[in-house]
PDB file of N, CA and C in Angstrom:
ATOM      1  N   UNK A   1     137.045  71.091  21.101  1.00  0.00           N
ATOM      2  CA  UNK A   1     138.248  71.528  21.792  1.00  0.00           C
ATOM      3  C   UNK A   1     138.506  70.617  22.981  1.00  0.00           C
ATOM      4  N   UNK A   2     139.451  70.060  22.934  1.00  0.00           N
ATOM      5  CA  UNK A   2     140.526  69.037  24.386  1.00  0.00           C
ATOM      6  C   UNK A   2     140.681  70.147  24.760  1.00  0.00           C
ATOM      7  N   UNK A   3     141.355  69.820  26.412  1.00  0.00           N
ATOM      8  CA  UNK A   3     142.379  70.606  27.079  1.00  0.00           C
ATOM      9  C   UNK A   3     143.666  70.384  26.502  1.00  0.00           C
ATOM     10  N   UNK A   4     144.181  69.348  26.026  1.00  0.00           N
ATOM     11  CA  UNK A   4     145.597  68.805  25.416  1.00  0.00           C
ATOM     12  C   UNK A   4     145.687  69.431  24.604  1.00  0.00           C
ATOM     13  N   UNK A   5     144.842  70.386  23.880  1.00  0.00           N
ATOM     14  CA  UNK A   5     144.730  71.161  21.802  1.00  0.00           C
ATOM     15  C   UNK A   5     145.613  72.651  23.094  1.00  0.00           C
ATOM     16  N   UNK A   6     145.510  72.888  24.101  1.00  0.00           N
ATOM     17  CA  UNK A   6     146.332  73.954  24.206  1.00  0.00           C
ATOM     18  C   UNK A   6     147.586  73.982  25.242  1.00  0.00           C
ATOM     19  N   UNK A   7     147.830  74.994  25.231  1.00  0.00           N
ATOM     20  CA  UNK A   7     149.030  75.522  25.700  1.00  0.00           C
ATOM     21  C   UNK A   7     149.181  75.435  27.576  1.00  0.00           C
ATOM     22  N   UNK A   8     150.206  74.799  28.197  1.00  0.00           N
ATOM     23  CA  UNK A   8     149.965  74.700  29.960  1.00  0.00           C
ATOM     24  C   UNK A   8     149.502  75.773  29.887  1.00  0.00           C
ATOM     25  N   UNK A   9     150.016  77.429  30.071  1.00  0.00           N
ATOM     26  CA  UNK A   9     149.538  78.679  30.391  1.00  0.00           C
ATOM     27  C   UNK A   9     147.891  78.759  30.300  1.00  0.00           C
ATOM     28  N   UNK A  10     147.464  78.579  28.922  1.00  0.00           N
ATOM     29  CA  UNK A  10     146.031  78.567  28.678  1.00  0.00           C
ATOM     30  C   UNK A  10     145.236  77.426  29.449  1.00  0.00           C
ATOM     31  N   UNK A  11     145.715  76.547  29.864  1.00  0.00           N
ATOM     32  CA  UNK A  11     145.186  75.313  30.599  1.00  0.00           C
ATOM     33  C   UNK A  11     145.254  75.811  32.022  1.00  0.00           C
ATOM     34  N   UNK A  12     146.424  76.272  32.452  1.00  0.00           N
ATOM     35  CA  UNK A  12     146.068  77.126  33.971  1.00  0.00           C
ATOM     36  C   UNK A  12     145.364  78.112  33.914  1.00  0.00           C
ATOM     37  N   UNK A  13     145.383  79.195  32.897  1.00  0.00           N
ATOM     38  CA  UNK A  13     144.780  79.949  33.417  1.00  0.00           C
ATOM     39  C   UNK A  13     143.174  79.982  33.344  1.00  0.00           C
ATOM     40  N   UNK A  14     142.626  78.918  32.590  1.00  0.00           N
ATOM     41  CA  UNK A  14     141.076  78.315  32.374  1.00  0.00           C
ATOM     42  C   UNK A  14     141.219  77.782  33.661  1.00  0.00           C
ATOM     43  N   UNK A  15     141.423  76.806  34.179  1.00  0.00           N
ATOM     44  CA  UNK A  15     141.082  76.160  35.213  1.00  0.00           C
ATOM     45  C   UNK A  15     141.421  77.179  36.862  1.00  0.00           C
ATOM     46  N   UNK A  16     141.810  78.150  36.446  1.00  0.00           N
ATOM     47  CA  UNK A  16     141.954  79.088  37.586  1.00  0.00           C
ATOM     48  C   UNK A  16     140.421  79.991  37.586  1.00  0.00           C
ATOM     49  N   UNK A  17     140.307  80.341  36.461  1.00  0.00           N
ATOM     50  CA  UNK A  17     138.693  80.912  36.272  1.00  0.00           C
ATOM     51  C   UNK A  17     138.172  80.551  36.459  1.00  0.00           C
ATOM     52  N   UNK A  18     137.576  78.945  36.046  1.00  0.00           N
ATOM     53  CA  UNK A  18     136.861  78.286  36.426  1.00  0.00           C
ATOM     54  C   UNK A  18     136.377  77.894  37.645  1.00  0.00           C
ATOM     55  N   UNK A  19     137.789  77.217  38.307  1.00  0.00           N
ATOM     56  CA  UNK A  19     137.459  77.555  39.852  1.00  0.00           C
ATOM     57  C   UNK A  19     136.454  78.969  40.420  1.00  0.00           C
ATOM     58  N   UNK A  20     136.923  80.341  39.741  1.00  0.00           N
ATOM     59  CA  UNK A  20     136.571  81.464  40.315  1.00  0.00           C
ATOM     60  C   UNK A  20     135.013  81.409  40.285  1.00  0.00           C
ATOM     61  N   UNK A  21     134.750  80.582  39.359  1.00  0.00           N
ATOM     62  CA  UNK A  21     133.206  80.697  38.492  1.00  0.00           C
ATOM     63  C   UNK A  21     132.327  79.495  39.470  1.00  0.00           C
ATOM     64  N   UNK A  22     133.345  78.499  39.453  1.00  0.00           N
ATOM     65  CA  UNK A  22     132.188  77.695  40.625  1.00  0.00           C
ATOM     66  C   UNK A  22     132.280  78.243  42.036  1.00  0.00           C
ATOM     67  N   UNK A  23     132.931  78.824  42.483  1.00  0.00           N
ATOM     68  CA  UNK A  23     133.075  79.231  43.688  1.00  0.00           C
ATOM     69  C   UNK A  23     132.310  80.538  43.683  1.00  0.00           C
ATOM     70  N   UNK A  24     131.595  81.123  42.648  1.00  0.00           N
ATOM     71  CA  UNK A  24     130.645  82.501  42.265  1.00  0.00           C
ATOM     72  C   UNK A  24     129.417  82.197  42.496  1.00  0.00           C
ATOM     73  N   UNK A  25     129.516  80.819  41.680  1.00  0.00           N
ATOM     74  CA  UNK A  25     127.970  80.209  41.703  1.00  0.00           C
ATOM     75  C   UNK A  25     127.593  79.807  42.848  1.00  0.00           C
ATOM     76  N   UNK A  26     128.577  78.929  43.698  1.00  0.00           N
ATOM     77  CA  UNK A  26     128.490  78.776  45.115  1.00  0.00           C
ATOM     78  C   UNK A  26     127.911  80.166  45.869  1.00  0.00           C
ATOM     79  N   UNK A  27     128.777  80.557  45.864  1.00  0.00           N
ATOM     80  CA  UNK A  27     128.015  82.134  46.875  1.00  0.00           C
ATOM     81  C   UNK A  27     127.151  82.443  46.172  1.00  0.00           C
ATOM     82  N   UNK A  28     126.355  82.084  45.605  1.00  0.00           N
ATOM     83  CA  UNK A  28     125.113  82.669  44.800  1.00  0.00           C
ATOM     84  C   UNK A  28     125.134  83.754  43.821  1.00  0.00           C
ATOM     85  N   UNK A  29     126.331  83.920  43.295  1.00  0.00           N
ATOM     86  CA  UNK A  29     126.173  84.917  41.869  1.00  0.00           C
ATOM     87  C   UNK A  29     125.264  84.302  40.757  1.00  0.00           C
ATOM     88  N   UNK A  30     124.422  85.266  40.214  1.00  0.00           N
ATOM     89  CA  UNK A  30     124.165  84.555  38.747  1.00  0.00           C
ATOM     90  C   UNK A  30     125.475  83.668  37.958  1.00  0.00           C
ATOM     91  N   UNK A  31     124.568  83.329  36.889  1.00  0.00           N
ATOM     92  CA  UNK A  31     125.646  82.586  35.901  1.00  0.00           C
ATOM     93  C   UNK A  31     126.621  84.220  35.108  1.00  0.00           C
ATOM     94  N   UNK A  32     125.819  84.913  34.489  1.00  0.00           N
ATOM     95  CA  UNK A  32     125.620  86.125  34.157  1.00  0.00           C
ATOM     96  C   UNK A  32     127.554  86.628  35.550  1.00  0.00           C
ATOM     97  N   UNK A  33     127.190  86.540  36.038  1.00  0.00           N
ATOM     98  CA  UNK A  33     127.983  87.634  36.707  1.00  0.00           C
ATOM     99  C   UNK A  33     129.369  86.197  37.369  1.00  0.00           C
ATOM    100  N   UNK A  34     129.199  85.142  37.456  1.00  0.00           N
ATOM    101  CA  UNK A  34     130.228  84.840  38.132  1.00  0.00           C
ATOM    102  C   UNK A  34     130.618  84.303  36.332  1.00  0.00           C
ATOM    103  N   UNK A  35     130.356  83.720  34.944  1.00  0.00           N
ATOM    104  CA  UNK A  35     131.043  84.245  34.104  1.00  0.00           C
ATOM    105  C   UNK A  35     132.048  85.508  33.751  1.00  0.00           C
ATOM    106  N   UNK A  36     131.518  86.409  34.025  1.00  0.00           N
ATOM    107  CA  UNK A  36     132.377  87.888  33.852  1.00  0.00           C
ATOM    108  C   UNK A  36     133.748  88.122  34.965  1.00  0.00           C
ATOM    109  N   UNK A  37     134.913  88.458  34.206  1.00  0.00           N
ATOM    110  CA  UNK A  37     136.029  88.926  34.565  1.00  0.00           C
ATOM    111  C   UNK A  37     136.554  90.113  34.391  1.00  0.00           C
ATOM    112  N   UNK A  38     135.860  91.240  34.183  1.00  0.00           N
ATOM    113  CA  UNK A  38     136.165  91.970  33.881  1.00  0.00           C
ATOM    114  C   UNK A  38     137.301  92.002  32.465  1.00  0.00           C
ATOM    115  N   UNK A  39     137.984  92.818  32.563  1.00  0.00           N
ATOM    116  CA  UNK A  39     139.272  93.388  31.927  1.00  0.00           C
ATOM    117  C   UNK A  39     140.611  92.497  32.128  1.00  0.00           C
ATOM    118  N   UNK A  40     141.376  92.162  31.127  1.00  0.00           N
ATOM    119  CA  UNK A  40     142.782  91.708  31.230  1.00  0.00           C
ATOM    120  C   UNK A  40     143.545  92.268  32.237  1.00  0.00           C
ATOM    121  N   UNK A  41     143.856  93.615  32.634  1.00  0.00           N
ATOM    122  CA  UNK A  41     144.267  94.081  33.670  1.00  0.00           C
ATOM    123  C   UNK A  41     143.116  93.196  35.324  1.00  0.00           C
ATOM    124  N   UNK A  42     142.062  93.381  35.109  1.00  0.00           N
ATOM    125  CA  UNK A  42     141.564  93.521  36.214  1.00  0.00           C
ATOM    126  C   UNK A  42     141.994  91.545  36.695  1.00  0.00           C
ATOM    127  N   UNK A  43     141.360  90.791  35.750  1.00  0.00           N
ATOM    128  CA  UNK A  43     142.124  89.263  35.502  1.00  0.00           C
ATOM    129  C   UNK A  43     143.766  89.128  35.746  1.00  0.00           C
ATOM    130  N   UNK A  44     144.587  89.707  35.413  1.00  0.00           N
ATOM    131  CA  UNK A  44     145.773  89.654  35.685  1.00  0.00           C
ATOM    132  C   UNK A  44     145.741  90.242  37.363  1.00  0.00           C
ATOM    133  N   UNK A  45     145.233  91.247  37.911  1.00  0.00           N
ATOM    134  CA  UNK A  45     145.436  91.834  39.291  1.00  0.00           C
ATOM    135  C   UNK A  45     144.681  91.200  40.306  1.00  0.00           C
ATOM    136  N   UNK A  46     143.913  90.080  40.066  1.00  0.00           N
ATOM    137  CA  UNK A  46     143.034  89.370  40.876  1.00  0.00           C
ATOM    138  C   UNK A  46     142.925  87.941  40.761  1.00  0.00           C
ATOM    139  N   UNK A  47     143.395  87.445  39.283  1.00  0.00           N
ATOM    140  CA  UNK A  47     143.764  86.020  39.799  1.00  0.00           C
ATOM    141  C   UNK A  47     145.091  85.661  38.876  1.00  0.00           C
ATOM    142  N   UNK A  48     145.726  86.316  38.533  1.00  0.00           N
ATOM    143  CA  UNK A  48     147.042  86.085  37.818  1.00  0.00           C
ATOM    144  C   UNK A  48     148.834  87.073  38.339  1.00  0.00           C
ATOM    145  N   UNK A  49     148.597  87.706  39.258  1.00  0.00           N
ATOM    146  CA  UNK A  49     149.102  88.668  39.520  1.00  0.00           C
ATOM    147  C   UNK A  49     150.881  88.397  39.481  1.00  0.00           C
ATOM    148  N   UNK A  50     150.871  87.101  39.376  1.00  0.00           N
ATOM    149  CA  UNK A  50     152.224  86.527  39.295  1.00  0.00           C
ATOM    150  C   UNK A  50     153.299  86.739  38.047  1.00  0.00           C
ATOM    151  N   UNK A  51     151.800  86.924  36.933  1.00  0.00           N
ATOM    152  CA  UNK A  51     152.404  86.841  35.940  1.00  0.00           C
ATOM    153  C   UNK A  51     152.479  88.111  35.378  1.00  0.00           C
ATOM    154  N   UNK A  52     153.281  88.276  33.836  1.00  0.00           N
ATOM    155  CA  UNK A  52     153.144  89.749  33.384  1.00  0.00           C
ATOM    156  C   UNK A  52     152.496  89.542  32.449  1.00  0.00           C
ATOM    157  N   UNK A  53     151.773  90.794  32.815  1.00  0.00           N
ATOM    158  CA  UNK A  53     150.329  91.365  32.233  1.00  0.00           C
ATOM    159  C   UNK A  53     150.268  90.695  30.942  1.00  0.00           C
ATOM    160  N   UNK A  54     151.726  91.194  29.861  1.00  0.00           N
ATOM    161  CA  UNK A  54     151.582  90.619  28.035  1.00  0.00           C
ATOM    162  C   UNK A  54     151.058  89.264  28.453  1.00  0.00           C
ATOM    163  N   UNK A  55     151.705  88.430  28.973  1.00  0.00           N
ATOM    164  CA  UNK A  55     151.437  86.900  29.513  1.00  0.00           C
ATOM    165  C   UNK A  55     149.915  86.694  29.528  1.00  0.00           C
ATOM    166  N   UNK A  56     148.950  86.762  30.498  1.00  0.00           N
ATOM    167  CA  UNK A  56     148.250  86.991  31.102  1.00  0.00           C
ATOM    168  C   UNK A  56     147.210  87.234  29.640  1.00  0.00           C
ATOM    169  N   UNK A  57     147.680  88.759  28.639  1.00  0.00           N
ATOM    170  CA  UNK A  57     147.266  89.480  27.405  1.00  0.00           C
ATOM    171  C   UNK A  57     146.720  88.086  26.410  1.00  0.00           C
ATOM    172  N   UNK A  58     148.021  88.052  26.034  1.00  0.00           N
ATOM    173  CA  UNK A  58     148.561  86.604  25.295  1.00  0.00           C
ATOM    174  C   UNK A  58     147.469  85.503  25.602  1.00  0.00           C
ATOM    175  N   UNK A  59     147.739  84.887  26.447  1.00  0.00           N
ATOM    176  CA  UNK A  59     146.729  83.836  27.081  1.00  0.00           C
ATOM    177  C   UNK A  59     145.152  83.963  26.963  1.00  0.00           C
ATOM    178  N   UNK A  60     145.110  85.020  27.129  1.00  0.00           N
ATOM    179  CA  UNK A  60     143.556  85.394  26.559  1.00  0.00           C
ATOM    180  C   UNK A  60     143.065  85.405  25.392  1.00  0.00           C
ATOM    181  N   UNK A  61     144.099  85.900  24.517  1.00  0.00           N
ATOM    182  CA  UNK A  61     143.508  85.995  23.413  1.00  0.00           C
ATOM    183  C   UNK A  61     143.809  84.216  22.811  1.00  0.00           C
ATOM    184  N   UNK A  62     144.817  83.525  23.203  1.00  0.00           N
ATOM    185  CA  UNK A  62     144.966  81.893  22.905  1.00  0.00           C
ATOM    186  C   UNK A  62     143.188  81.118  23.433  1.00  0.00           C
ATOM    187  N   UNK A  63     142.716  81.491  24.798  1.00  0.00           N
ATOM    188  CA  UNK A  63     141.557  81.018  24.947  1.00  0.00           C
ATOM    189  C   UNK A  63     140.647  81.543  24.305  1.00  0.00           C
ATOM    190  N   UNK A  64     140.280  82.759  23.760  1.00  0.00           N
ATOM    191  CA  UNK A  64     139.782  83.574  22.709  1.00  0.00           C
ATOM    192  C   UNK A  64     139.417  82.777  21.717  1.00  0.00           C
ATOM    193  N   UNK A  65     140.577  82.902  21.243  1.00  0.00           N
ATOM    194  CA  UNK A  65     140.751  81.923  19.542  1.00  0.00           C
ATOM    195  C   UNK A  65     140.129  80.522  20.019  1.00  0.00           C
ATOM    196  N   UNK A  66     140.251  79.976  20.899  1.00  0.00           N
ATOM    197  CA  UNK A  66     139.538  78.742  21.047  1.00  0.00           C
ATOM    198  C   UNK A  66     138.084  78.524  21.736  1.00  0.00           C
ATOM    199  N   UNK A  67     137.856  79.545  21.638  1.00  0.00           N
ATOM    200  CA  UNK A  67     136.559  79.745  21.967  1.00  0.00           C
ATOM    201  C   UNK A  67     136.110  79.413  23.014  1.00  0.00           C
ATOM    202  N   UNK A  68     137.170  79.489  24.301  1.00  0.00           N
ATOM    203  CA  UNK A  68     137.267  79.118  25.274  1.00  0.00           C
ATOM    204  C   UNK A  68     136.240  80.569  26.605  1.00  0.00           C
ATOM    205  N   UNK A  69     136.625  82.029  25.852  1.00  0.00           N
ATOM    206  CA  UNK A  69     136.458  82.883  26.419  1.00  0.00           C
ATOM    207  C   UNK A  69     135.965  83.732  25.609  1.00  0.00           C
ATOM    208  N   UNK A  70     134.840  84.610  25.747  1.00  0.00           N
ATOM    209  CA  UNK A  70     134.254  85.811  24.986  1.00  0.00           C
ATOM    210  C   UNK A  70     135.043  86.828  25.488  1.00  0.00           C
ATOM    211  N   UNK A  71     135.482  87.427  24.453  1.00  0.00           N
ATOM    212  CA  UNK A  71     136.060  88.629  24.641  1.00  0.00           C
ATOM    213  C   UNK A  71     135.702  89.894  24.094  1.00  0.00           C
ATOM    214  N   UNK A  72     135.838  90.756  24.405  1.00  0.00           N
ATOM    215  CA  UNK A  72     135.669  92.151  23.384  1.00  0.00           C
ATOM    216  C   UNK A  72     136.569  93.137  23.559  1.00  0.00           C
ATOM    217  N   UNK A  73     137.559  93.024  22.952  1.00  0.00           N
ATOM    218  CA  UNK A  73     138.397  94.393  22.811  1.00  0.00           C
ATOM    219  C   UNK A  73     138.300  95.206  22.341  1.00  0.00           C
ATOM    220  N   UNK A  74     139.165  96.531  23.085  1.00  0.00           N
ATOM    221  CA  UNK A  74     139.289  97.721  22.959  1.00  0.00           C
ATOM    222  C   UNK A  74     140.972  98.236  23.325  1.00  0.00           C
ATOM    223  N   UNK A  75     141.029  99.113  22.483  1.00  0.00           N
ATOM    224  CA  UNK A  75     142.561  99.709  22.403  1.00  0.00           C
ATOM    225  C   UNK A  75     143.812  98.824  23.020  1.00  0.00           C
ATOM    226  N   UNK A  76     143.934  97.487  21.858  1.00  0.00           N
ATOM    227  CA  UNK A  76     144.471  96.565  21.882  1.00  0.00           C
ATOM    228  C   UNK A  76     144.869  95.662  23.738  1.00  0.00           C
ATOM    229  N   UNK A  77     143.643  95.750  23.810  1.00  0.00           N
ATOM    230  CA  UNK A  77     143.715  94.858  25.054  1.00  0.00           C
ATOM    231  C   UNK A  77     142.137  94.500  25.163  1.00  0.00           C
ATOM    232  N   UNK A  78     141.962  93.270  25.617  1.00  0.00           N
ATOM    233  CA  UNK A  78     140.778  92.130  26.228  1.00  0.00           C
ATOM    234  C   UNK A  78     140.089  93.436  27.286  1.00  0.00           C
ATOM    235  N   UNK A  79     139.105  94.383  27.489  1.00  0.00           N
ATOM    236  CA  UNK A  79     138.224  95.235  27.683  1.00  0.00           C
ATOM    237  C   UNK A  79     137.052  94.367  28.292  1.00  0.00           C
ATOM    238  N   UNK A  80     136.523  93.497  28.057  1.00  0.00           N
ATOM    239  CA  UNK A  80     135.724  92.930  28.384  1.00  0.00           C
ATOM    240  C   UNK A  80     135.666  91.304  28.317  1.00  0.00           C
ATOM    241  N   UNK A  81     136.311  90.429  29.793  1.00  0.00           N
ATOM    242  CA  UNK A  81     136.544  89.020  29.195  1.00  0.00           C
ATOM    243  C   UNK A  81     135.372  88.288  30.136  1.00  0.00           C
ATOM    244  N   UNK A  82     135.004  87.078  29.449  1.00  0.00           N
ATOM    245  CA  UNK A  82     133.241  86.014  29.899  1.00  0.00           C
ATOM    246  C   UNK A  82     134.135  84.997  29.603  1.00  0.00           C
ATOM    247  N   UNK A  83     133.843  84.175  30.762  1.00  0.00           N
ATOM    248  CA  UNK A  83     133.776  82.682  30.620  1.00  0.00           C
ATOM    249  C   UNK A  83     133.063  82.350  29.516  1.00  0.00           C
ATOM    250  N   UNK A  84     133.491  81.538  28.307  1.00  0.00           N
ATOM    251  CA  UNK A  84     132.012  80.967  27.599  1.00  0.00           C
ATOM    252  C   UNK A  84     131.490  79.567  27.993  1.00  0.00           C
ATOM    253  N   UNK A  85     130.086  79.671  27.737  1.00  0.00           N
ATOM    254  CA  UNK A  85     129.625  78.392  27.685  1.00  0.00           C
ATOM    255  C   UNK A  85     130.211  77.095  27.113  1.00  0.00           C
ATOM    256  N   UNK A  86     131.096  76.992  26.174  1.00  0.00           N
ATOM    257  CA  UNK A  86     132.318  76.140  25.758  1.00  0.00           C
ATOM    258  C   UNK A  86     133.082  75.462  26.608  1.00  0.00           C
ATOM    259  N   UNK A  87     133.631  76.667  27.472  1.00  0.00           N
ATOM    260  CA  UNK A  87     134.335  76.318  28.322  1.00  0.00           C
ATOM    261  C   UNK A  87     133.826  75.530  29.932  1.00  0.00           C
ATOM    262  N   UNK A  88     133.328  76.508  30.087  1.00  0.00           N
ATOM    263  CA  UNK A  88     132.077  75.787  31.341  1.00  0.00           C
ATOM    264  C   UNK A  88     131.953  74.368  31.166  1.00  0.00           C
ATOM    265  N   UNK A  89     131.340  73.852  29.638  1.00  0.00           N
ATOM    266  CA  UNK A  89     130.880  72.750  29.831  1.00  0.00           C
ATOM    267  C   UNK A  89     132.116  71.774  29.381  1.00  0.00           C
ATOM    268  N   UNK A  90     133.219  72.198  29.094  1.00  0.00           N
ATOM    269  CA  UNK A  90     134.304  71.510  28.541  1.00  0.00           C
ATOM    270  C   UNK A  90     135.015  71.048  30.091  1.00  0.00           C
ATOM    271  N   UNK A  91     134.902  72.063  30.912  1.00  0.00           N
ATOM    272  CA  UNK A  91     135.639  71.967  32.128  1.00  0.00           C
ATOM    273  C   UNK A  91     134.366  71.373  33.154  1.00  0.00           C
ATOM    274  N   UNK A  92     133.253  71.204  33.025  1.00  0.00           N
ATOM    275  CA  UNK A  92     131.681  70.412  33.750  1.00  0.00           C
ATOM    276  C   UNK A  92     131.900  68.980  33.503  1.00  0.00           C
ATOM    277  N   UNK A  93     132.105  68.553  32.227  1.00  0.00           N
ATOM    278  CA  UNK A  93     132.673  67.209  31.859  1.00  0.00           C
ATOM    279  C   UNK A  93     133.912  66.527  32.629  1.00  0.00           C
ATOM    280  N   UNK A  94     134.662  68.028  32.194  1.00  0.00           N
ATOM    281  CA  UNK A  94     136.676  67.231  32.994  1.00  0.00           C
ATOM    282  C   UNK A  94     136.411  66.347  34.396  1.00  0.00           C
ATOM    283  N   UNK A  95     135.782  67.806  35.232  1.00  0.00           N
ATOM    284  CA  UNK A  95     136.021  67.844  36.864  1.00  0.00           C
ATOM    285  C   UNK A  95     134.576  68.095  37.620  1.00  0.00           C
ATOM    286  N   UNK A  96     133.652  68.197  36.628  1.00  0.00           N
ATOM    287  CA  UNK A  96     132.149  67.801  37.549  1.00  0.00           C
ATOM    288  C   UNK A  96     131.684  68.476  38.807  1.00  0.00           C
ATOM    289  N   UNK A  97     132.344  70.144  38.367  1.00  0.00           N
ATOM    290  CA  UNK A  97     132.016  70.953  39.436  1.00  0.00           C
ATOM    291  C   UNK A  97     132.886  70.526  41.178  1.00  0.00           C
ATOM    292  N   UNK A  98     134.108  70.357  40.947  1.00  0.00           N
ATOM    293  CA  UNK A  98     134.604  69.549  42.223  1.00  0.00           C
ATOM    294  C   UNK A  98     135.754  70.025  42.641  1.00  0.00           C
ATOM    295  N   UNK A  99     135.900  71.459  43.244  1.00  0.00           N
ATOM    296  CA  UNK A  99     136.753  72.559  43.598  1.00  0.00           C
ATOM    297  C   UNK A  99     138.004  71.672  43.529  1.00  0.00           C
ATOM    298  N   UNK A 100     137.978  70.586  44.516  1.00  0.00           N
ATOM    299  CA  UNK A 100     139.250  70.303  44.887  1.00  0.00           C
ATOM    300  C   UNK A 100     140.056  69.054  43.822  1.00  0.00           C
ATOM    301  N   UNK A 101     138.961  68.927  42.603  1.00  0.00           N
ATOM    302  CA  UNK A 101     139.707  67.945  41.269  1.00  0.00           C
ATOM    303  C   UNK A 101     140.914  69.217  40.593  1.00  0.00           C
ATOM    304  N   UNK A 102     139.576  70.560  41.049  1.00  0.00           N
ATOM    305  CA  UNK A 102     140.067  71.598  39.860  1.00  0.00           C
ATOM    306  C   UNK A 102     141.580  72.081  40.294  1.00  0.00           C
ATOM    307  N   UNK A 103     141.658  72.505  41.914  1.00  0.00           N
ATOM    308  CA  UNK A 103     142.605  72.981  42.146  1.00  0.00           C
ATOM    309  C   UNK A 103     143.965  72.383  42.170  1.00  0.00           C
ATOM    310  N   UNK A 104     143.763  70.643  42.382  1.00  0.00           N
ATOM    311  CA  UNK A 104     144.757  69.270  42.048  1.00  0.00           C
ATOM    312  C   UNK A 104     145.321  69.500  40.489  1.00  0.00           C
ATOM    313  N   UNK A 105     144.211  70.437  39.268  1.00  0.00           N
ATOM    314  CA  UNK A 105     144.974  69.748  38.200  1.00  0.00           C
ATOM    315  C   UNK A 105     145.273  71.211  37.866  1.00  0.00           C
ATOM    316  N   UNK A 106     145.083  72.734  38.477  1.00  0.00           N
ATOM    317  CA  UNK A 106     145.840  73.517  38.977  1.00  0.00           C
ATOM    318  C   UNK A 106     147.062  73.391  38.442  1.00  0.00           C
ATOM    319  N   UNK A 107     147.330  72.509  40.092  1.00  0.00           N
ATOM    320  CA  UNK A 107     148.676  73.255  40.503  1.00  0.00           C
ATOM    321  C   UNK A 107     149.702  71.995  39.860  1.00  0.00           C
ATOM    322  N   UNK A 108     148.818  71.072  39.281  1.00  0.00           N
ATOM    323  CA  UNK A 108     150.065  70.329  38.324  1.00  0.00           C
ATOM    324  C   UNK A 108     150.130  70.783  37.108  1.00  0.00           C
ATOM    325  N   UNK A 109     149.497  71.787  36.595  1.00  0.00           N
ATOM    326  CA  UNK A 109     149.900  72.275  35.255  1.00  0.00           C
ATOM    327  C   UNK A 109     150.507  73.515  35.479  1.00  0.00           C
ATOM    328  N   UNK A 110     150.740  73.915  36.934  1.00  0.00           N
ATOM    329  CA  UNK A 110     151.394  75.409  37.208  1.00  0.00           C
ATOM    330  C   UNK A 110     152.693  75.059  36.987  1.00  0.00           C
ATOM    331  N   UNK A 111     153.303  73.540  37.671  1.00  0.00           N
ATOM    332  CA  UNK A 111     154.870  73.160  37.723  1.00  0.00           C
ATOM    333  C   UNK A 111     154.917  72.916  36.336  1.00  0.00           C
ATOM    334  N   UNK A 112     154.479  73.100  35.340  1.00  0.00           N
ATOM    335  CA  UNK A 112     154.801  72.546  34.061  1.00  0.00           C
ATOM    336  C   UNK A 112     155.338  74.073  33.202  1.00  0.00           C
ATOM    337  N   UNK A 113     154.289  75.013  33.714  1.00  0.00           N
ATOM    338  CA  UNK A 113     154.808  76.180  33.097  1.00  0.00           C
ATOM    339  C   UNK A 113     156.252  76.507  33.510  1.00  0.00           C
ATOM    340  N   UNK A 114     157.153  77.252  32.241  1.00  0.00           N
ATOM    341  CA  UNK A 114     158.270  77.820  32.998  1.00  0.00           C
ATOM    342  C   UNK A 114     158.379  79.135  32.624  1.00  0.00           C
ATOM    343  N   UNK A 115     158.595  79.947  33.582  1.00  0.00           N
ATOM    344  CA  UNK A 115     158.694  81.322  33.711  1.00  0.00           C
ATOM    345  C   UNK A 115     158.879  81.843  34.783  1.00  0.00           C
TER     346      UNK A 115
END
């Protein structure tokens, strides 16, 4: 899996997690816990809040399918969403753990989305 095989939305909203995940590990979370995002709701109300929720829904299940994110649903919504190891190391390669590569290629794939 490229970053180019997906969609801007799915490309921001990985590299927005990601950030969340090195900045977890930084403060000393396990891997275990700064992976975990809870719930699609809870992901949409804490680092997506801009967007609507289906959006947000949608996008998950696009990184899903790419095996970008472990998921486990329940009563048609993402119930339980993990960074995967896929992704981690897909995005360890890009930007080499380097907050401020991540948040540069951010906010140039945010102006690309339209909505």
């Amino acid at each position: 899996m490229q970053l180019d095989e997906l969609t801007n939305d799915a490309k921001f909203l990985l590299s927005v997690m990601y950030k969340q995940y090195i900045s977890d590990r930084k403060s000393g979370h396990t891997k275990r816990e700064a992976k975990f995002f809870g719930s699609e709701i809870r992901t949409h109300d804490t680092l997506m809040s801009e967007w609507e929720q289906d959006d947000v829904h949608e996008t998950i299940n696009e990184l899903s399918r790419n095996k970008l994110l472990d998921v486990i649903y329940g009563n048609d919504e993402a119930a339980i969403v993990n960074l995967s190891t896929n992704a981690i190391v897909l995005m360890e390669h890009k930007f080499q753990d380097k907050v401020d590569s991540i948040l540069n290629y951010a906010t140039k794939i945010k102006t690309l989305i339209t909505f």
